[in-house]
PDB file of N, CA and C in Angstrom:
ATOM      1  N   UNK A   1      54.950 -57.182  86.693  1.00  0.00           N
ATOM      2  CA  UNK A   1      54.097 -56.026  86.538  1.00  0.00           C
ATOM      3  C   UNK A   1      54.212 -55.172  87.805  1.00  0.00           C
ATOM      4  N   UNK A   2      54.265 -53.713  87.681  1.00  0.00           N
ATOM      5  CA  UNK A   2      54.290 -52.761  88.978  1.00  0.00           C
ATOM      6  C   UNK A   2      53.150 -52.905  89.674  1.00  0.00           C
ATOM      7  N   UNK A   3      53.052 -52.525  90.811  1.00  0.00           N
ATOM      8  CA  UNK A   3      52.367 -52.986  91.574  1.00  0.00           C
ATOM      9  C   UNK A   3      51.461 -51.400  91.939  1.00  0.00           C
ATOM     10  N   UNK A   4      52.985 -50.504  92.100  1.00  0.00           N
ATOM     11  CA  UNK A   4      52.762 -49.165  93.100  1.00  0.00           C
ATOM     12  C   UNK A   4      53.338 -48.687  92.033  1.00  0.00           C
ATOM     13  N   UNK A   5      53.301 -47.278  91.736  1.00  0.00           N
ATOM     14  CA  UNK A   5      54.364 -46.425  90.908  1.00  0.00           C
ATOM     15  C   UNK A   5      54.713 -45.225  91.730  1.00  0.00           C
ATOM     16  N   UNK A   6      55.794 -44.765  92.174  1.00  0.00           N
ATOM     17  CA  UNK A   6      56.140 -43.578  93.017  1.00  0.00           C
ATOM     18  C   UNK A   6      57.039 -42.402  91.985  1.00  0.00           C
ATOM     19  N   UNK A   7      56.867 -41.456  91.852  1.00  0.00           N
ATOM     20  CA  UNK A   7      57.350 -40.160  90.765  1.00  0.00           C
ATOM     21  C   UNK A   7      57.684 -39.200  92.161  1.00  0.00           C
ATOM     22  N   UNK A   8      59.134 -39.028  92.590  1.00  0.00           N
ATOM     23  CA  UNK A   8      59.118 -37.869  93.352  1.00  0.00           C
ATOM     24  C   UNK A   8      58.492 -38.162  94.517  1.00  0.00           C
ATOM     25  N   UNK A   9      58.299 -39.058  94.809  1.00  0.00           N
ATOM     26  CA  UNK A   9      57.261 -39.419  96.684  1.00  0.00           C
ATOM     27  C   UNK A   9      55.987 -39.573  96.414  1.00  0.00           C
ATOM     28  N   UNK A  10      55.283 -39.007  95.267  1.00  0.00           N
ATOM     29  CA  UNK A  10      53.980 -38.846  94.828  1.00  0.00           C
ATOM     30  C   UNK A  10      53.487 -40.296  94.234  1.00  0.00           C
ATOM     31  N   UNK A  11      52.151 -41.155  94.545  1.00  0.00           N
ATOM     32  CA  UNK A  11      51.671 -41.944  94.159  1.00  0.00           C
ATOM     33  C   UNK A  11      51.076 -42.047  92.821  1.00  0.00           C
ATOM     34  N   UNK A  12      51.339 -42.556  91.852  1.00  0.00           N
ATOM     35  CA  UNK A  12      50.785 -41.931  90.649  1.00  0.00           C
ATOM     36  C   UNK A  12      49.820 -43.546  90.404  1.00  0.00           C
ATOM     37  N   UNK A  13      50.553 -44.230  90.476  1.00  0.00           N
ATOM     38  CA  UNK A  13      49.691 -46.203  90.487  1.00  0.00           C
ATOM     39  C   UNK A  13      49.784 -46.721  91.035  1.00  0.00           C
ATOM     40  N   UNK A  14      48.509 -47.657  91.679  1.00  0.00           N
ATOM     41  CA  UNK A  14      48.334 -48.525  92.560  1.00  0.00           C
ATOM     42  C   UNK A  14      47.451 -49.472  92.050  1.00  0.00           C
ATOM     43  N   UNK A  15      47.838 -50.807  91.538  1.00  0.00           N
ATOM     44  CA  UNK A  15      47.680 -52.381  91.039  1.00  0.00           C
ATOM     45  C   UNK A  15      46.199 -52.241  91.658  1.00  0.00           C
ATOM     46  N   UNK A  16      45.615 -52.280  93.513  1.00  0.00           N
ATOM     47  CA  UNK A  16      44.841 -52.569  93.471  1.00  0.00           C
ATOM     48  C   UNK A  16      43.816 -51.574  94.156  1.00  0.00           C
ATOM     49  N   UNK A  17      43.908 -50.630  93.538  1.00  0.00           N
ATOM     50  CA  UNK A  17      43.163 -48.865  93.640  1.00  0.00           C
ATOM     51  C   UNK A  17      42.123 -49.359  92.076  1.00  0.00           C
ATOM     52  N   UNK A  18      43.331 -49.659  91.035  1.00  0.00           N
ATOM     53  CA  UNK A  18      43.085 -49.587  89.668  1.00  0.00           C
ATOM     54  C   UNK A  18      42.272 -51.024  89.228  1.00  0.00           C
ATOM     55  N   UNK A  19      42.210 -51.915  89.430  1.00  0.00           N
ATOM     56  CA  UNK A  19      41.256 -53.200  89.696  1.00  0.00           C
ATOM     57  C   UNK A  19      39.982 -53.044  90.711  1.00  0.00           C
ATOM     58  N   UNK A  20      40.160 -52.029  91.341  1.00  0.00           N
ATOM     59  CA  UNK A  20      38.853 -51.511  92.575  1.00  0.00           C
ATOM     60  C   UNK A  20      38.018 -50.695  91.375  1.00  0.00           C
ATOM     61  N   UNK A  21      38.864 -49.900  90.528  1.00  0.00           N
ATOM     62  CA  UNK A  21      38.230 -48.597  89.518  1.00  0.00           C
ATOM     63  C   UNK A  21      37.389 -49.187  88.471  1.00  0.00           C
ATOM     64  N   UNK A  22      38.026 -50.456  87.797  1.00  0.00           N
ATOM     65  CA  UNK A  22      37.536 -51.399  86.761  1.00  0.00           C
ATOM     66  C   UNK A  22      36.009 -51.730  86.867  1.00  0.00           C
ATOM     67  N   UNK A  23      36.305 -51.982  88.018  1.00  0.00           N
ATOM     68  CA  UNK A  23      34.548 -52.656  88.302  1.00  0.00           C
ATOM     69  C   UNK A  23      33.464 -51.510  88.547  1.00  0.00           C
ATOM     70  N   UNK A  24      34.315 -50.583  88.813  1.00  0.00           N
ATOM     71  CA  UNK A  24      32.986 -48.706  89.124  1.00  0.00           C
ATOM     72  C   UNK A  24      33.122 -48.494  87.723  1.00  0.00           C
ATOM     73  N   UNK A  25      34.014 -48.343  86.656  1.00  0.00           N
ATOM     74  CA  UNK A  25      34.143 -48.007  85.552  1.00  0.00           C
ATOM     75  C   UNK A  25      33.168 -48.775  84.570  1.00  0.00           C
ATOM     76  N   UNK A  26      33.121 -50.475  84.632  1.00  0.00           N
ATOM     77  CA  UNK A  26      32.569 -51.050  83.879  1.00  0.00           C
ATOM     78  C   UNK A  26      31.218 -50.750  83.941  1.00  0.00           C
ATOM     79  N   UNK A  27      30.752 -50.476  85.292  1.00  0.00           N
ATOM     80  CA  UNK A  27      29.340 -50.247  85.897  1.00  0.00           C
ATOM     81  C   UNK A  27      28.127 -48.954  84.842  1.00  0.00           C
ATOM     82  N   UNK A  28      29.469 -47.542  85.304  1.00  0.00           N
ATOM     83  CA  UNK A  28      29.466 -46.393  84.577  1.00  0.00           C
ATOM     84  C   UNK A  28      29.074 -46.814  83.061  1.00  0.00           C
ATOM     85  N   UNK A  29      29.895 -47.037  82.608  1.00  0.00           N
ATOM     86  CA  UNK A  29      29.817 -47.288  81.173  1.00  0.00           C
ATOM     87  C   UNK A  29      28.576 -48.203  80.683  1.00  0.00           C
ATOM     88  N   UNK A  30      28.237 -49.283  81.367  1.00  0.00           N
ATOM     89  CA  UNK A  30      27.156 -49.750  81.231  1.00  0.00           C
ATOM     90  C   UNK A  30      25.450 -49.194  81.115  1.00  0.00           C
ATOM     91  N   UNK A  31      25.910 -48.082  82.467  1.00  0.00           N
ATOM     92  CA  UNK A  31      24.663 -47.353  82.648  1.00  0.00           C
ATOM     93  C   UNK A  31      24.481 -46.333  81.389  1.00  0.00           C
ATOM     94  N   UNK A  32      25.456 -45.745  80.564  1.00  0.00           N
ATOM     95  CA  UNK A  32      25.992 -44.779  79.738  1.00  0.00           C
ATOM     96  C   UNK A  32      25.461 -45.455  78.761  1.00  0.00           C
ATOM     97  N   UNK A  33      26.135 -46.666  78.464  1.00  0.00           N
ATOM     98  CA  UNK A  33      25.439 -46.961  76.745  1.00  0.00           C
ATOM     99  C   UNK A  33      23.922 -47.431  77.200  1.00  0.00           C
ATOM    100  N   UNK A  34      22.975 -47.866  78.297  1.00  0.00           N
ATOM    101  CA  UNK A  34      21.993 -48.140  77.784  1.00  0.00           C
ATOM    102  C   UNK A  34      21.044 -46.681  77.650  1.00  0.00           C
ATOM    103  N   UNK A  35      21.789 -45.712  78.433  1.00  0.00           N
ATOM    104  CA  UNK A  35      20.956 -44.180  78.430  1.00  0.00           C
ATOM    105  C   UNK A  35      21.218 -44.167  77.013  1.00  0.00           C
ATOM    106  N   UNK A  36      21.970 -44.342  76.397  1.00  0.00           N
ATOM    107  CA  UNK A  36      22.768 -43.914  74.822  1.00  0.00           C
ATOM    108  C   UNK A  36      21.178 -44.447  73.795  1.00  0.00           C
ATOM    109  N   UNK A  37      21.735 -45.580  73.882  1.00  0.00           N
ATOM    110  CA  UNK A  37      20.170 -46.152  73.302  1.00  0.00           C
ATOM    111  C   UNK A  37      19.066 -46.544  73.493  1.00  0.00           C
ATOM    112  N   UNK A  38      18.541 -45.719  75.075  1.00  0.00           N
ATOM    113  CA  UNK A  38      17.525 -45.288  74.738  1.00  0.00           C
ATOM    114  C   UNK A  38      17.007 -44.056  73.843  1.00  0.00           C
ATOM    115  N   UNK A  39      18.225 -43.429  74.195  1.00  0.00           N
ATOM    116  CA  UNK A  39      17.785 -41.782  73.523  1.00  0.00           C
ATOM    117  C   UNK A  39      17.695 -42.193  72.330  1.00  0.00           C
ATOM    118  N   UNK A  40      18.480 -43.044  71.339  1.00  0.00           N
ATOM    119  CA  UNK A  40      18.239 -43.339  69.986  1.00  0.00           C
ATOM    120  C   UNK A  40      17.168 -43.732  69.785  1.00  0.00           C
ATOM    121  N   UNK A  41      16.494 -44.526  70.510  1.00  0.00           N
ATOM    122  CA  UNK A  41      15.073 -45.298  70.030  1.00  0.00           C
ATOM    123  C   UNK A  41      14.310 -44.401  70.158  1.00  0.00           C
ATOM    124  N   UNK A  42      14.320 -43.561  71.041  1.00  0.00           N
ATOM    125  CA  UNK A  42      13.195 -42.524  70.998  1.00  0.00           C
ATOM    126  C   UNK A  42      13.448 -41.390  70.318  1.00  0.00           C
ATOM    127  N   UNK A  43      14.676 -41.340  69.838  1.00  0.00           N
ATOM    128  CA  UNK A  43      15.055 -40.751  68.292  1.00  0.00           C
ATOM    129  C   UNK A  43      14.541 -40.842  67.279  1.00  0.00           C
ATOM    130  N   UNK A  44      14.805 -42.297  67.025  1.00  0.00           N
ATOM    131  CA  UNK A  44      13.787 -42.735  65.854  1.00  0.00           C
ATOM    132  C   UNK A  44      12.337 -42.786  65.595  1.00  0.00           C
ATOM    133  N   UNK A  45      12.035 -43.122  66.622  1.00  0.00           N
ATOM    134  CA  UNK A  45      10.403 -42.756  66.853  1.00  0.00           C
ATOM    135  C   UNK A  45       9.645 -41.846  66.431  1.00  0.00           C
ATOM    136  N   UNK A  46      10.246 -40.420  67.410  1.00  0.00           N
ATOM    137  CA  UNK A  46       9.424 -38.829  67.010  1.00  0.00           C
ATOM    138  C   UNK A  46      10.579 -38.205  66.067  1.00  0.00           C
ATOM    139  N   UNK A  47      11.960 -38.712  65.611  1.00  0.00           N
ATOM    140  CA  UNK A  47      11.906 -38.359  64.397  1.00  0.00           C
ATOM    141  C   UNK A  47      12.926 -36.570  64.756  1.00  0.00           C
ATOM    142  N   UNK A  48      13.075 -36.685  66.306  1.00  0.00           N
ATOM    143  CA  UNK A  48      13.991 -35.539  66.665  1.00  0.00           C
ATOM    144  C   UNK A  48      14.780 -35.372  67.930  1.00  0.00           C
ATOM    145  N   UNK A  49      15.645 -35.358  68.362  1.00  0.00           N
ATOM    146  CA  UNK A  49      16.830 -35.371  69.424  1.00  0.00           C
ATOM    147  C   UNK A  49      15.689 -34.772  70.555  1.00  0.00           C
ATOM    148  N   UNK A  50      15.864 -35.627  71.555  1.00  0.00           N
ATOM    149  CA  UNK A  50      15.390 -35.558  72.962  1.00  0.00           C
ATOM    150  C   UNK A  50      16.443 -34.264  73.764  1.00  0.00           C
ATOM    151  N   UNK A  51      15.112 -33.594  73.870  1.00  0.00           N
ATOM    152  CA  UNK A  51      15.261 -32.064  74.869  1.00  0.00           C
ATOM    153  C   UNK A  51      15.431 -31.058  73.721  1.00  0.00           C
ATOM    154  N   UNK A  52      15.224 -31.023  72.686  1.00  0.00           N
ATOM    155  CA  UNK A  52      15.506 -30.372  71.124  1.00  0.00           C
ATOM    156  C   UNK A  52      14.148 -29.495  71.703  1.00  0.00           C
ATOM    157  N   UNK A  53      14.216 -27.804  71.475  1.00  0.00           N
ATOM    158  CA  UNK A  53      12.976 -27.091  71.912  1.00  0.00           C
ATOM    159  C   UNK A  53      12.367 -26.991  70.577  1.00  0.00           C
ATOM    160  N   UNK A  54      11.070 -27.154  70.654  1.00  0.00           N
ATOM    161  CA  UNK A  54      10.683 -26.886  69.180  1.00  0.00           C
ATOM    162  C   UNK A  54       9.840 -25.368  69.223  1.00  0.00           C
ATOM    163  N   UNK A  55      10.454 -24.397  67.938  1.00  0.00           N
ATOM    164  CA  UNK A  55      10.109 -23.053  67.918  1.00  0.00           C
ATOM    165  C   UNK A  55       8.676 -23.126  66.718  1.00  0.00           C
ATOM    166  N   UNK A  56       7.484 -21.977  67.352  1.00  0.00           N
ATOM    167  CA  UNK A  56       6.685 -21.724  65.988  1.00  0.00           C
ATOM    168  C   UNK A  56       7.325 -21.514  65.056  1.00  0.00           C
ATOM    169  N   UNK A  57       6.741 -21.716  63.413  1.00  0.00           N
ATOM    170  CA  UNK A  57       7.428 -21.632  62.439  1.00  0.00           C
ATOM    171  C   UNK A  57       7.112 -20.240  62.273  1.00  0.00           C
ATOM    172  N   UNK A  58       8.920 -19.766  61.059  1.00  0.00           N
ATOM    173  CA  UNK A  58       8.282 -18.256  61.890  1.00  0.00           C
ATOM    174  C   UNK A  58       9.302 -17.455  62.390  1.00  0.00           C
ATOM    175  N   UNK A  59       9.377 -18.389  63.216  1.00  0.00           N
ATOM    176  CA  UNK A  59      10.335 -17.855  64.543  1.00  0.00           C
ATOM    177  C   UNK A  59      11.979 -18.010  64.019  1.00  0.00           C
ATOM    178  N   UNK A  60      12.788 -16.922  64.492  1.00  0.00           N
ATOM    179  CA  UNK A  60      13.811 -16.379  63.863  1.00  0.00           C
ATOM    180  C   UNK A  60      14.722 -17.115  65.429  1.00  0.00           C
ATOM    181  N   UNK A  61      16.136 -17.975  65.020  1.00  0.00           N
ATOM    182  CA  UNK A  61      17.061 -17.932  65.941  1.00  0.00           C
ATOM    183  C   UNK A  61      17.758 -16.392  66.468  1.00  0.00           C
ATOM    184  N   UNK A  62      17.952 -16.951  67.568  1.00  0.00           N
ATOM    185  CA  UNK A  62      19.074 -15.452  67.844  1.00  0.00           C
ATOM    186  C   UNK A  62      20.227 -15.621  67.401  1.00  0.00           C
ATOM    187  N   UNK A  63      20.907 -14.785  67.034  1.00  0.00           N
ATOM    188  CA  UNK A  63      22.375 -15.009  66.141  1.00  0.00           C
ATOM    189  C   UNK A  63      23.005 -14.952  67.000  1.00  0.00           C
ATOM    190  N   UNK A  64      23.858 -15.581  67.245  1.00  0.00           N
ATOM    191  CA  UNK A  64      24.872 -16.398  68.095  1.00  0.00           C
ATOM    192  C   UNK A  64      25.824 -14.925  68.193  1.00  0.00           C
ATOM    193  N   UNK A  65      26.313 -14.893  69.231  1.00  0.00           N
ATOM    194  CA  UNK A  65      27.467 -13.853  69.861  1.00  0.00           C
ATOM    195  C   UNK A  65      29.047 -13.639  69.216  1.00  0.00           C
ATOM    196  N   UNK A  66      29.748 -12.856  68.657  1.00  0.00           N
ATOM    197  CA  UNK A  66      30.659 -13.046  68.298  1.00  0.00           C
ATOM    198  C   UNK A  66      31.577 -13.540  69.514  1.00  0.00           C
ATOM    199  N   UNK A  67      32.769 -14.502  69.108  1.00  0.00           N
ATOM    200  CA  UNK A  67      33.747 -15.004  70.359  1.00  0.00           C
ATOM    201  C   UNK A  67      34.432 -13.847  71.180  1.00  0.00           C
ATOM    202  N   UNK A  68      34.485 -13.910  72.373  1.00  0.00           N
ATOM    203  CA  UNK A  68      35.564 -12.605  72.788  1.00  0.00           C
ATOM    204  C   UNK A  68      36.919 -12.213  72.283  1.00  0.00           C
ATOM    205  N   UNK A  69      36.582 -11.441  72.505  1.00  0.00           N
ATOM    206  CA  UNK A  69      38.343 -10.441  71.953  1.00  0.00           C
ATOM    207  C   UNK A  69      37.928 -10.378  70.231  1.00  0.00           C
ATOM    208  N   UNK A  70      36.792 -10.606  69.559  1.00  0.00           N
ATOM    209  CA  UNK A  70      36.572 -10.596  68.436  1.00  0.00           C
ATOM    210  C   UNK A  70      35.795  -9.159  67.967  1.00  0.00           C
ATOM    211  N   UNK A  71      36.666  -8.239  67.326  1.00  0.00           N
ATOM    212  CA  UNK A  71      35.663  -6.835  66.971  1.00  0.00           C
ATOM    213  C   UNK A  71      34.580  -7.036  66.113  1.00  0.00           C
ATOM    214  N   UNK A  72      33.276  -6.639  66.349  1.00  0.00           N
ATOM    215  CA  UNK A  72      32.384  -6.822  65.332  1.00  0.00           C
ATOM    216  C   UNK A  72      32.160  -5.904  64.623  1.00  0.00           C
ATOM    217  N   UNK A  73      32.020  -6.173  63.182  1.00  0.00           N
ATOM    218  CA  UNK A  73      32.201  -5.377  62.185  1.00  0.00           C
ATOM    219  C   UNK A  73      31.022  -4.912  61.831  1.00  0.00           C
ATOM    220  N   UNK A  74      30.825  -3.341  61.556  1.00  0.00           N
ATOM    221  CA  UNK A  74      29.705  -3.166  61.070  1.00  0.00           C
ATOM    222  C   UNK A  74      29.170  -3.481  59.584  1.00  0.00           C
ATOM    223  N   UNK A  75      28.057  -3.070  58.915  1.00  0.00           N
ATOM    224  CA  UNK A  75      27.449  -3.515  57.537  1.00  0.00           C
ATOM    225  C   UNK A  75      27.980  -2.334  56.766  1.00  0.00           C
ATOM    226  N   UNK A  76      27.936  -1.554  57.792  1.00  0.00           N
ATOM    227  CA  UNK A  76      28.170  -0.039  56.599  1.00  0.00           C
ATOM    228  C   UNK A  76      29.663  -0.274  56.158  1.00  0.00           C
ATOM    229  N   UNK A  77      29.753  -0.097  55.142  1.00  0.00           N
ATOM    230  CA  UNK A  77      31.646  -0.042  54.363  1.00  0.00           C
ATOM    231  C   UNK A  77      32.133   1.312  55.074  1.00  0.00           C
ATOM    232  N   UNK A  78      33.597   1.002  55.176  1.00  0.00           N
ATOM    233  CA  UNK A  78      34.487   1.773  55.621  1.00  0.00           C
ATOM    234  C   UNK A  78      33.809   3.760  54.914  1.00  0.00           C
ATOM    235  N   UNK A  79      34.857   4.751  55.805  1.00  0.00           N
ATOM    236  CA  UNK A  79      34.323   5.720  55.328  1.00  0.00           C
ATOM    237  C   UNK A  79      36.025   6.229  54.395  1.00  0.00           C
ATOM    238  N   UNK A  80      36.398   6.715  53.981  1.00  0.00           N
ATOM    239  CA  UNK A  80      37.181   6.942  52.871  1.00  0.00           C
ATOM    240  C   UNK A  80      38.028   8.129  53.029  1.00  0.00           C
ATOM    241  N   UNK A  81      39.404   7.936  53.491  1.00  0.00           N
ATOM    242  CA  UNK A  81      40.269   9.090  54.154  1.00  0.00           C
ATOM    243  C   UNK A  81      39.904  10.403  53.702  1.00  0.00           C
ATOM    244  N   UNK A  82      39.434  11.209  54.759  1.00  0.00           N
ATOM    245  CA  UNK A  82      39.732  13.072  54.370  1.00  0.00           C
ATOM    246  C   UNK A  82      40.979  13.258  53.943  1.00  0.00           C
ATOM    247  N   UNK A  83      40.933  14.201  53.115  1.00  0.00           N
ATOM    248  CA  UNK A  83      41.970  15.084  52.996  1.00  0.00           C
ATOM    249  C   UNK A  83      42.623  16.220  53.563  1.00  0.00           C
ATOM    250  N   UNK A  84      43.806  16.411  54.363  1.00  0.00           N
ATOM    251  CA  UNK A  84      44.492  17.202  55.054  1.00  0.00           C
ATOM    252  C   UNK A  84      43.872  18.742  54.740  1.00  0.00           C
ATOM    253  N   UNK A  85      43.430  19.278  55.455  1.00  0.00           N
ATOM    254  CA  UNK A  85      43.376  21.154  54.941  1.00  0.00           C
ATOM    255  C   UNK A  85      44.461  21.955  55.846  1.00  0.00           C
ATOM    256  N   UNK A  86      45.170  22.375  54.787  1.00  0.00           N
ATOM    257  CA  UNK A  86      46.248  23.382  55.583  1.00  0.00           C
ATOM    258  C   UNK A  86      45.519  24.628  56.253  1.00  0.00           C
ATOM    259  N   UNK A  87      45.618  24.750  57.450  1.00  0.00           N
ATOM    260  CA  UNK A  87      44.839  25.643  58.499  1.00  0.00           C
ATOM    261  C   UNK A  87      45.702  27.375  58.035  1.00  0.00           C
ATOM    262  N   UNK A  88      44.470  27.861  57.919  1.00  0.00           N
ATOM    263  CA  UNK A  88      44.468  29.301  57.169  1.00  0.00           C
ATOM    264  C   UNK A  88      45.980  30.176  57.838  1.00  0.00           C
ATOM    265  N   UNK A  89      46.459  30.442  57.047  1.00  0.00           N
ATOM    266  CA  UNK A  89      47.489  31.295  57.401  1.00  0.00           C
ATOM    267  C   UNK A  89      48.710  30.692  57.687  1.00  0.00           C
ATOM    268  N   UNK A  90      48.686  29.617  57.407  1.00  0.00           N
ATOM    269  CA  UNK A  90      49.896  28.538  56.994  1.00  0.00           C
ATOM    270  C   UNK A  90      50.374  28.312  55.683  1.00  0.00           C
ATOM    271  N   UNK A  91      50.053  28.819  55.094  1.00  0.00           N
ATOM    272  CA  UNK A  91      50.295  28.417  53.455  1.00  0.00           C
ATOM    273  C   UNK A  91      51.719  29.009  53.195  1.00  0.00           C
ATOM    274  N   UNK A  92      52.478  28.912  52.940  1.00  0.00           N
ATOM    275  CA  UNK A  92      53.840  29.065  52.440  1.00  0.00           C
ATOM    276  C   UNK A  92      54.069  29.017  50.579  1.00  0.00           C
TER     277      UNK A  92
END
């Protein structure tokens, strides 16, 4: 098994960097799933996602922003090509 991995001079793996990480990683993850289920239990409880704002009923969301670079379209329908007028004293 490699020990070190070198790409170009650059360190990319080290055997015991990555066995040092395992044990901060396992830690992390530990702390992660019991936050996980707590939030579920107290999910189930009141019956709604923790930090969820609750609005009077009533109360209208704001409509979300169109994405950038996205033109927003108006409600009114298009308006319906004019027709060319030949400018007076052009008529042939």
């Amino acid at each position: 098994m490699a020990q070190k991995v070198f790409i170009d001079g650059h360190l990319y793996f080290d055997r015991d960097k990555d066995l040092a990480m395992r044990e901060e990683n396992a830690k992390e993850r530990k702390a992660l799933l019991e936050k996980a289920r707590k939030a579920a239990e107290a999910e189930k409880k009141t019956g709604e996602k923790p930090g969820a704002e609750k609005k009077p009923d009533g109360e209208k969301k704001p409509e979300a922003a169109p994405p950038p670079g996205k033109d927003v379209q108006s409600k009114a329908p298009p308006k319906p090509p004019q027709p060319e007028v030949a400018a007076a004293g052009h008529l042939d």
